[in-house]
Protein backbone atom coordinates (compact mmCIF):
# COMPACT_ATOMS: atom_id res chain seq x y z
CA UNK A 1 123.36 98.96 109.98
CA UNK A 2 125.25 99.83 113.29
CA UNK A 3 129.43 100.66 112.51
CA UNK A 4 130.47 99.25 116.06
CA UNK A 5 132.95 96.40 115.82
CA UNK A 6 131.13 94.01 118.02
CA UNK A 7 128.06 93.73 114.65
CA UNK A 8 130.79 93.88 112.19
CA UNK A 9 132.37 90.75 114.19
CA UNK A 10 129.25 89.13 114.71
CA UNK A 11 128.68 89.67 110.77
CA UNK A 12 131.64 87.83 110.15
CA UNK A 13 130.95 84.95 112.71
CA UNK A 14 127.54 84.48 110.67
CA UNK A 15 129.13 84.15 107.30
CA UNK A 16 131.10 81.31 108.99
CA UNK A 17 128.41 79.44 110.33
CA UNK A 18 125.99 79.88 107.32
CA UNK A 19 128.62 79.55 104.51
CA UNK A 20 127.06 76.39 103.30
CA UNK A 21 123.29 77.74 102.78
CA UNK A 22 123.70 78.64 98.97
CA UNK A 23 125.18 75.39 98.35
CA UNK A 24 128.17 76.18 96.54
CA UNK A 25 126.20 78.46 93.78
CA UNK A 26 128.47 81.33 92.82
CA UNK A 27 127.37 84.87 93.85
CA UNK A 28 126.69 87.77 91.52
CA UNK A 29 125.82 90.84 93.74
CA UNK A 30 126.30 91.71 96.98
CA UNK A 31 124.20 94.23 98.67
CA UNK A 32 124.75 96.42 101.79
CA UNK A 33 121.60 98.07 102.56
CA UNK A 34 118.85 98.89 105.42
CA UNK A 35 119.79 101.83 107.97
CA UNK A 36 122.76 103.32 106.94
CA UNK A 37 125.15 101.05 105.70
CA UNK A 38 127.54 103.62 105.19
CA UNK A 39 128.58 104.56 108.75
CA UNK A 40 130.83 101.11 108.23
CA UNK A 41 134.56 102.39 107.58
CA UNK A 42 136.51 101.30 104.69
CA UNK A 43 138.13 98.77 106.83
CA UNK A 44 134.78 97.06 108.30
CA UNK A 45 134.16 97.32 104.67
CA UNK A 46 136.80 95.73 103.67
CA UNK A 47 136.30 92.72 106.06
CA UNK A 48 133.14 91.78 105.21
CA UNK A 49 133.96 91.89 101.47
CA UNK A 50 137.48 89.27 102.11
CA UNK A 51 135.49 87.25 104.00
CA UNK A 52 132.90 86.89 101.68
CA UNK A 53 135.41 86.30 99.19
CA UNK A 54 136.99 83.73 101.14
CA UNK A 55 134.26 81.37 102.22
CA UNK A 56 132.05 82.13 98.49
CA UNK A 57 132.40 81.25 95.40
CA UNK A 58 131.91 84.98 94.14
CA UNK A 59 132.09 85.96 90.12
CA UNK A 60 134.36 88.29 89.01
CA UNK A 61 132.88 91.68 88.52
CA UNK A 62 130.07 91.07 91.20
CA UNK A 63 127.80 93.94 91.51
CA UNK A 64 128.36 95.69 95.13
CA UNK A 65 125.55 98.07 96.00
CA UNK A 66 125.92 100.12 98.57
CA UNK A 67 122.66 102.50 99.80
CA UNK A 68 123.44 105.65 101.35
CA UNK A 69 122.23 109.01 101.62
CA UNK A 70 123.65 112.29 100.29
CA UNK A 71 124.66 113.97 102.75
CA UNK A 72 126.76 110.85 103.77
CA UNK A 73 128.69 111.49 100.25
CA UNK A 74 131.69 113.36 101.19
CA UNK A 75 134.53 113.00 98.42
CA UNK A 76 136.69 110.97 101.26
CA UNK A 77 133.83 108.68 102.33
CA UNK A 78 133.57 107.98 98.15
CA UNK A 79 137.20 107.40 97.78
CA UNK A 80 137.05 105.06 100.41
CA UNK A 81 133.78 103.31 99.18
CA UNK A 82 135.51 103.22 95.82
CA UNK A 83 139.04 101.70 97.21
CA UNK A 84 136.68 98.88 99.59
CA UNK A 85 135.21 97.81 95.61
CA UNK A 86 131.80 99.21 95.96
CA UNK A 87 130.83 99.67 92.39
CA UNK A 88 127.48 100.45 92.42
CA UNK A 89 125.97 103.45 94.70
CA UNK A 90 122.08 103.42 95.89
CA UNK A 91 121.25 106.99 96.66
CA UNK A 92 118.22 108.18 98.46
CA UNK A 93 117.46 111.29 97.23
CA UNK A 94 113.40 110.84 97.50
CA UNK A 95 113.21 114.67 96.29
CA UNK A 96 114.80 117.94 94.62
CA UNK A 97 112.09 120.05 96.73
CA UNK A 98 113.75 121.68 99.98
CA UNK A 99 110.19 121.57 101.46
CA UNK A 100 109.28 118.23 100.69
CA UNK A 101 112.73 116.90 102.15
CA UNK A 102 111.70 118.64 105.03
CA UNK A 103 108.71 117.20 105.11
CA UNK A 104 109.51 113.91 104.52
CA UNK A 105 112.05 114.86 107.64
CA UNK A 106 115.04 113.81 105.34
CA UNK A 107 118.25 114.65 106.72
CA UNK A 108 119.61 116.45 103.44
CA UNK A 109 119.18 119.16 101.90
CA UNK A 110 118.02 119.92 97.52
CA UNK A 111 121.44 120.99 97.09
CA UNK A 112 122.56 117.72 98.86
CA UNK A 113 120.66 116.21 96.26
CA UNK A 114 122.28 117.04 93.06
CA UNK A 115 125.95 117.43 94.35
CA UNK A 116 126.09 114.01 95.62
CA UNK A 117 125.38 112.11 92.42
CA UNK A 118 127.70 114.84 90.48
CA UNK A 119 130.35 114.23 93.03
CA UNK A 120 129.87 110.24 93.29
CA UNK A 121 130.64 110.47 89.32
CA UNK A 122 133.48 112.68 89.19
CA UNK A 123 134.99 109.57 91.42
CA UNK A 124 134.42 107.46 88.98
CA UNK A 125 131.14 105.86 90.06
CA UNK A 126 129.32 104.96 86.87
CA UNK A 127 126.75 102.72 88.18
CA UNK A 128 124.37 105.16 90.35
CA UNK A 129 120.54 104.42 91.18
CA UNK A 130 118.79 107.06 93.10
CA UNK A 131 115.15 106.72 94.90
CA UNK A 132 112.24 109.27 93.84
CA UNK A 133 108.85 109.60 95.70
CA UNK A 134 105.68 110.75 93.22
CA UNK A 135 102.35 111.95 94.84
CA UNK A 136 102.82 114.29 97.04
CA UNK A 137 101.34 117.28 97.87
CA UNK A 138 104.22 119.28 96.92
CA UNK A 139 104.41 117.47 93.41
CA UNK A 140 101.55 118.85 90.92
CA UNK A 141 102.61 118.00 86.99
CA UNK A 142 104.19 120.94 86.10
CA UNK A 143 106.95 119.80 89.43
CA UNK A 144 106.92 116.59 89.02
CA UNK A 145 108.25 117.09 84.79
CA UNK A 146 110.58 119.39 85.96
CA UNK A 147 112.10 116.37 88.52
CA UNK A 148 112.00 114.22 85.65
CA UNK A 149 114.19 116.63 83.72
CA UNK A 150 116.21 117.17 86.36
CA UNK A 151 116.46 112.65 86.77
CA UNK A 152 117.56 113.18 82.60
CA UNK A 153 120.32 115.92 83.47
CA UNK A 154 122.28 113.96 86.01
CA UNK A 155 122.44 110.93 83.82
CA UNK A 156 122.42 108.41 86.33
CA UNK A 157 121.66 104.57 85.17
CA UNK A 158 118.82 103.47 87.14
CA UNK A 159 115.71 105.28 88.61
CA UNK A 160 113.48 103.67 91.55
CA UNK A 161 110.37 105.54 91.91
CA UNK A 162 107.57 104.95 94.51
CA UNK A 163 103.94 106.36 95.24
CA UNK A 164 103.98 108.16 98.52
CA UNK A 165 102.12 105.72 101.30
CA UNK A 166 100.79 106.91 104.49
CA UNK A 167 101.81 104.71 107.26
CA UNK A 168 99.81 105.11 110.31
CA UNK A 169 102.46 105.00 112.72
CA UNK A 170 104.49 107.86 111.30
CA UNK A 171 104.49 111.48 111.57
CA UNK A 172 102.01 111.39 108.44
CA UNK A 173 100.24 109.00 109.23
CA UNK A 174 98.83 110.63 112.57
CA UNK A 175 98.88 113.93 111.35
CA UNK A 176 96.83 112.95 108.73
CA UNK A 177 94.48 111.11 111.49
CA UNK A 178 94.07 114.26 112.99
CA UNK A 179 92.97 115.73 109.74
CA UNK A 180 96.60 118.02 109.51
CA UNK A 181 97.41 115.82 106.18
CA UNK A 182 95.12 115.25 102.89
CA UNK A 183 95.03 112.20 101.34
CA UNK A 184 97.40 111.30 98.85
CA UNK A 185 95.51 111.61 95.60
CA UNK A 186 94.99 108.57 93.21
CA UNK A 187 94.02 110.64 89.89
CA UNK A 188 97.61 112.59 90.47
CA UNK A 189 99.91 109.51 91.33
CA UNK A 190 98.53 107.85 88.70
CA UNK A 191 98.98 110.74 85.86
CA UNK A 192 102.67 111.32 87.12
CA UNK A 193 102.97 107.79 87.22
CA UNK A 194 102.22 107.67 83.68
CA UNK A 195 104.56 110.91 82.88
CA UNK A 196 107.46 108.92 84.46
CA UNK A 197 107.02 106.15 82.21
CA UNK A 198 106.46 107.91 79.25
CA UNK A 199 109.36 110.43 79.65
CA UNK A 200 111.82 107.99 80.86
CA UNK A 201 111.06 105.30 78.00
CA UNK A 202 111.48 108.26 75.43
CA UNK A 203 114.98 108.42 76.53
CA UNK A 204 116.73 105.53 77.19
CA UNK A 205 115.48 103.71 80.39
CA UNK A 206 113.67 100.34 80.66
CA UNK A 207 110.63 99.92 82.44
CA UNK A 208 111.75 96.66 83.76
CA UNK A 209 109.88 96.34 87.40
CA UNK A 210 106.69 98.59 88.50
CA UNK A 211 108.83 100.20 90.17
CA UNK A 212 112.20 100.50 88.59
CA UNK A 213 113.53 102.20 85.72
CA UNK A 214 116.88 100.95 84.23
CA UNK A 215 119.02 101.93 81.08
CA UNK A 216 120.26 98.35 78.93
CA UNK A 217 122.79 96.64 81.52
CA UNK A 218 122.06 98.84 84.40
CA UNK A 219 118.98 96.52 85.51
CA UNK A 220 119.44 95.92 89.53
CA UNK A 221 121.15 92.53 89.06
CA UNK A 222 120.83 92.06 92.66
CA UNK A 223 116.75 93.01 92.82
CA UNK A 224 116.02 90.67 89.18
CA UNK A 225 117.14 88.14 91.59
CA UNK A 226 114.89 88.34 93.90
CA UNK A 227 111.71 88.84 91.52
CA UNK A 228 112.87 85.81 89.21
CA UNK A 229 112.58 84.22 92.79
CA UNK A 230 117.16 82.77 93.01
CA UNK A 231 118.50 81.89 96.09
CA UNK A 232 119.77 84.76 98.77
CA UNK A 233 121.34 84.54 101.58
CA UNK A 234 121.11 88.06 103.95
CA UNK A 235 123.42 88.87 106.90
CA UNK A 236 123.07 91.02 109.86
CA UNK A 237 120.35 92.41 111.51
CA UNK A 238 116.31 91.95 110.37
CA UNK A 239 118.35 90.27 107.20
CA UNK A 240 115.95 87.80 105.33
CA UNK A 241 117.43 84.37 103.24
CA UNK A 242 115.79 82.44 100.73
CA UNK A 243 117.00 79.09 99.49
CA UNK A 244 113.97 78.02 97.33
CA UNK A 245 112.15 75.95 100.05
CA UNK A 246 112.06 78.38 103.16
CA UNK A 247 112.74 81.78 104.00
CA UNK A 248 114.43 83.53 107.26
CA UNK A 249 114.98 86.34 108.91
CA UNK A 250 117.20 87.60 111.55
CA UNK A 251 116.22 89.10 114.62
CA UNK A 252 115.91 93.23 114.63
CA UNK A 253 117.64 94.14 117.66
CA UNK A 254 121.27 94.66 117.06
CA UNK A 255 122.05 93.51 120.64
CA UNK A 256 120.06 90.28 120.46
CA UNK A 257 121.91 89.60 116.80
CA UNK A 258 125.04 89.74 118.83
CA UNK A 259 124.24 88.38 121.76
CA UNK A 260 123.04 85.10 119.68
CA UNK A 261 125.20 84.81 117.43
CA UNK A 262 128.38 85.15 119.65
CA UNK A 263 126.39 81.98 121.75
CA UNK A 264 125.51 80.75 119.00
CA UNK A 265 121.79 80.58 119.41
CA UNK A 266 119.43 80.38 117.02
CA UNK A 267 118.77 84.13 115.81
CA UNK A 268 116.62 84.03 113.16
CA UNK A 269 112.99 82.65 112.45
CA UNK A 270 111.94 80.42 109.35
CA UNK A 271 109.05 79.21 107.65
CA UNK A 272 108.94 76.61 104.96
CA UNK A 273 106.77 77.49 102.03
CA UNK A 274 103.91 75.30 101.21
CA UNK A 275 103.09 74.78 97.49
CA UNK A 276 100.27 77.60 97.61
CA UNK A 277 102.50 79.71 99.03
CA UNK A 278 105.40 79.37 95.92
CA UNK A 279 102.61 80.16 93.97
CA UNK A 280 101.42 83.47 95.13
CA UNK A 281 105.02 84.70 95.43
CA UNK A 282 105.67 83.70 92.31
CA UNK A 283 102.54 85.65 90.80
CA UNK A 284 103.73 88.43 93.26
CA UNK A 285 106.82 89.20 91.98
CA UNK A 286 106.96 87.73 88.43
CA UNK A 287 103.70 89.57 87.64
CA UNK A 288 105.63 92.95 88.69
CA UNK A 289 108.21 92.86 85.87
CA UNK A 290 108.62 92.38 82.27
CA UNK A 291 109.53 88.90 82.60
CA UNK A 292 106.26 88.12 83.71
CA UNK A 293 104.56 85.30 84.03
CA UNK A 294 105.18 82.22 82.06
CA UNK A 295 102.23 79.69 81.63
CA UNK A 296 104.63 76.43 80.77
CA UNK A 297 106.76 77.39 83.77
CA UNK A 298 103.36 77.59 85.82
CA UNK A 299 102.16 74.63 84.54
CA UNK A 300 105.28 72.96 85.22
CA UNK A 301 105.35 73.53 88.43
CA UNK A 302 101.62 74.09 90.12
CA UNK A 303 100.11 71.58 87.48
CA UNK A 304 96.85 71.78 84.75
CA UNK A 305 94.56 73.04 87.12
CA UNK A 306 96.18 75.82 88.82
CA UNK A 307 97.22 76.93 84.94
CA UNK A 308 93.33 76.81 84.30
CA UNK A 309 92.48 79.29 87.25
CA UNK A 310 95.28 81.79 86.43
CA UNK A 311 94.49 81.65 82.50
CA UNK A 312 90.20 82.50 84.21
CA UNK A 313 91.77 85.37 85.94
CA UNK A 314 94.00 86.72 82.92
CA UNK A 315 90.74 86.18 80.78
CA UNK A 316 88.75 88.05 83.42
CA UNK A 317 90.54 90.88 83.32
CA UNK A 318 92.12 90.94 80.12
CA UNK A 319 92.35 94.34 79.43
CA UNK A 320 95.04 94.90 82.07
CA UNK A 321 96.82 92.11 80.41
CA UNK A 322 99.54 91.76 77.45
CA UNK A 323 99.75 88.21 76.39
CA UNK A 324 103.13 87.42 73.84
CA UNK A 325 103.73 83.52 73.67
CA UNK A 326 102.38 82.12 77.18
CA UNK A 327 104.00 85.22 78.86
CA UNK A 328 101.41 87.57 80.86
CA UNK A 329 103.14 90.95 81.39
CA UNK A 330 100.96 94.02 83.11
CA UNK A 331 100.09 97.07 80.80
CA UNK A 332 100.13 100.73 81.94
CA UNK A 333 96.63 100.21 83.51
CA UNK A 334 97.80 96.86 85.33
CA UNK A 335 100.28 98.16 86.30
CA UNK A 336 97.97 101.14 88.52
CA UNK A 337 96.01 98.14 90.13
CA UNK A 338 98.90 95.47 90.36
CA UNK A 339 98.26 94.79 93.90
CA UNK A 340 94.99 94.18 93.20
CA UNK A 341 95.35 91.99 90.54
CA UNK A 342 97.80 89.83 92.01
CA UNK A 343 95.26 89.52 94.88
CA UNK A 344 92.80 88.35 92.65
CA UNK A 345 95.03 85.05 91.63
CA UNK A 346 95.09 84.02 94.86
């Protein structure tokens, strides 16, 4: 996200003309994330929030996330994030290892790290998520407890925690081309994988998503919508909507958003879901989380015979499976080969 008034305007001029696409329904969270939503000020802040206000039917007490990085947490920028109503805080903290930051070519430093959260809560912030990366080289068991411990010392409400990827067209991903990089070992990620679930159930957090870790009412409100598959409606920049029967998503280029929208051209692209295609996001993302997935509801909707294939798959496979009244949840194995898995239902 780009602070320069012309996107926060445009922003605003796309709330007006896309005010009806939820219909009316009352929002619950709002979200400002991708880049760095916290270059905006606390007045483009503010904006965007009184609009939104204005032209939504929004509940009281909405969840506000905003993501930002630590070294973007100085105690005015937090004042002013707390004044604008942001009351929940998205930190990307990926590591407490100054190498591995490094590394990972993160802006901040392991000192960053800890003294952001501590500082977000002396302001009163008492909904905090932070981000953690797991198989690295720089993480062997003994590390990645000691992380773990150090997650359980700064008392924070939610944890999201993901298995280090190579992406070929990063740094990593062509220095490991060129051989400069090892591969990111299975047998590890999956033993600290384990170790995070194990030490975070023992004290207090949920395992609620494969990825995500949240103590009772701290569960991403705004993320549980998106797996139980509700309505969203995203604004700015590469911003993706869903309304049930079609998705869309804005264009990436911040002067192309603005240039459209100001003419208002179309600036997004959309594709209407056909009944296959409900299906495998709905195994996607239910299958992910402890709501699971419900064979009534599939029934319901995809009829007998798609019920019969996913009850041949859950049968195949059964051991990855827990089964509790017509709801198929992923065990600790599944959860190591979800991708997989879903694949297999398709």
């Amino acid at each position: 996200m780009n602070s320069k008034p012309e996107l926060v305007k445009s922003i605003l001029l796309e709330i007006d003309q896309r005010k009806n696409y939820l219909e009316g329904e009352e929002i619950e969270t709002i979200y400002f994330g991708g880049g760095t939503p916290s270059v905006l000020s606390e007045d483009e802040l503010n904006s965007i929030l009184e609009k939104i206000s204005r032209e939504f039917n929004l509940v009281e007490n909405a969840e506000i996330t905003l993501e930002c990085n630590p070294d973007d947490l100085t105690e005015e920028k937090l004042e002013q994030l707390k004044k604008a109503g942001i009351n929940r805080l998205s930190i990307g903290l990926q590591s407490f290892n100054e190498e591995e930051l490094k590394w990972l070519n993160r802006a901040h430093t392991a000192a960053e790290s800890l003294s952001s959260v501590k500082l977000a809560q002396q302001k009163g912030f008492a909904n905090i998520t932070i981000d953690l990366i797991y198989g690295s080289k720089f993480q062997d068991m003994q590390s990645w407890e000691k992380t773990l411990q150090t997650v359980l010392d700064l008392n924070v409400q939610h944890i999201s925690a993901y298995n280090l990827t190579i992406e070929t067209k990063t740094k990593l991903g062509v220095d490991h081309k060129k051989g400069a990089e090892p591969e990111v070992s299975e047998e590890l990620s999956s033993e600290q994988f384990k170790k995070m679930i194990e030490v975070l159930q023992n004290n207090g957090f949920v395992h609620y998503e494969i990825s995500n870790f949240g103590k009772e009412n701290y569960f991403s409100k705004h993320n549980s919508n998106y797996w139980k598959g509700a309505k969203y409606l995203g604004l700015g920049p590469s911003a993706h909507s869903f309304n049930t029967t079609s998705r869309q998503w804005n264009v990436a280029s911040n002067t192309a958003y603005i240039q459209k929208v100001n003419a208002n051209e179309v600036y997004f692209e959309k594709e209407t879901l056909s009944a296959q295609e409900h299906y495998n996001e709905y195994i996607l993302t239910r299958l992910r989380t402890i709501w699971g997935c419900d064979t009534k509801e599939i029934e319901k909707r995809f009829g007998k015979d798609v019920l019969a294939s996913f009850e041949s798959i859950v049968k195949k496979y059964q051991k990855y499976f827990d089964t509790s009244k017509g709801i198929i949840t992923l065990n600790t194995e599944g959860k190591l080969r979800a991708d997989f898995l879903a694949s297999e239902f398709f």
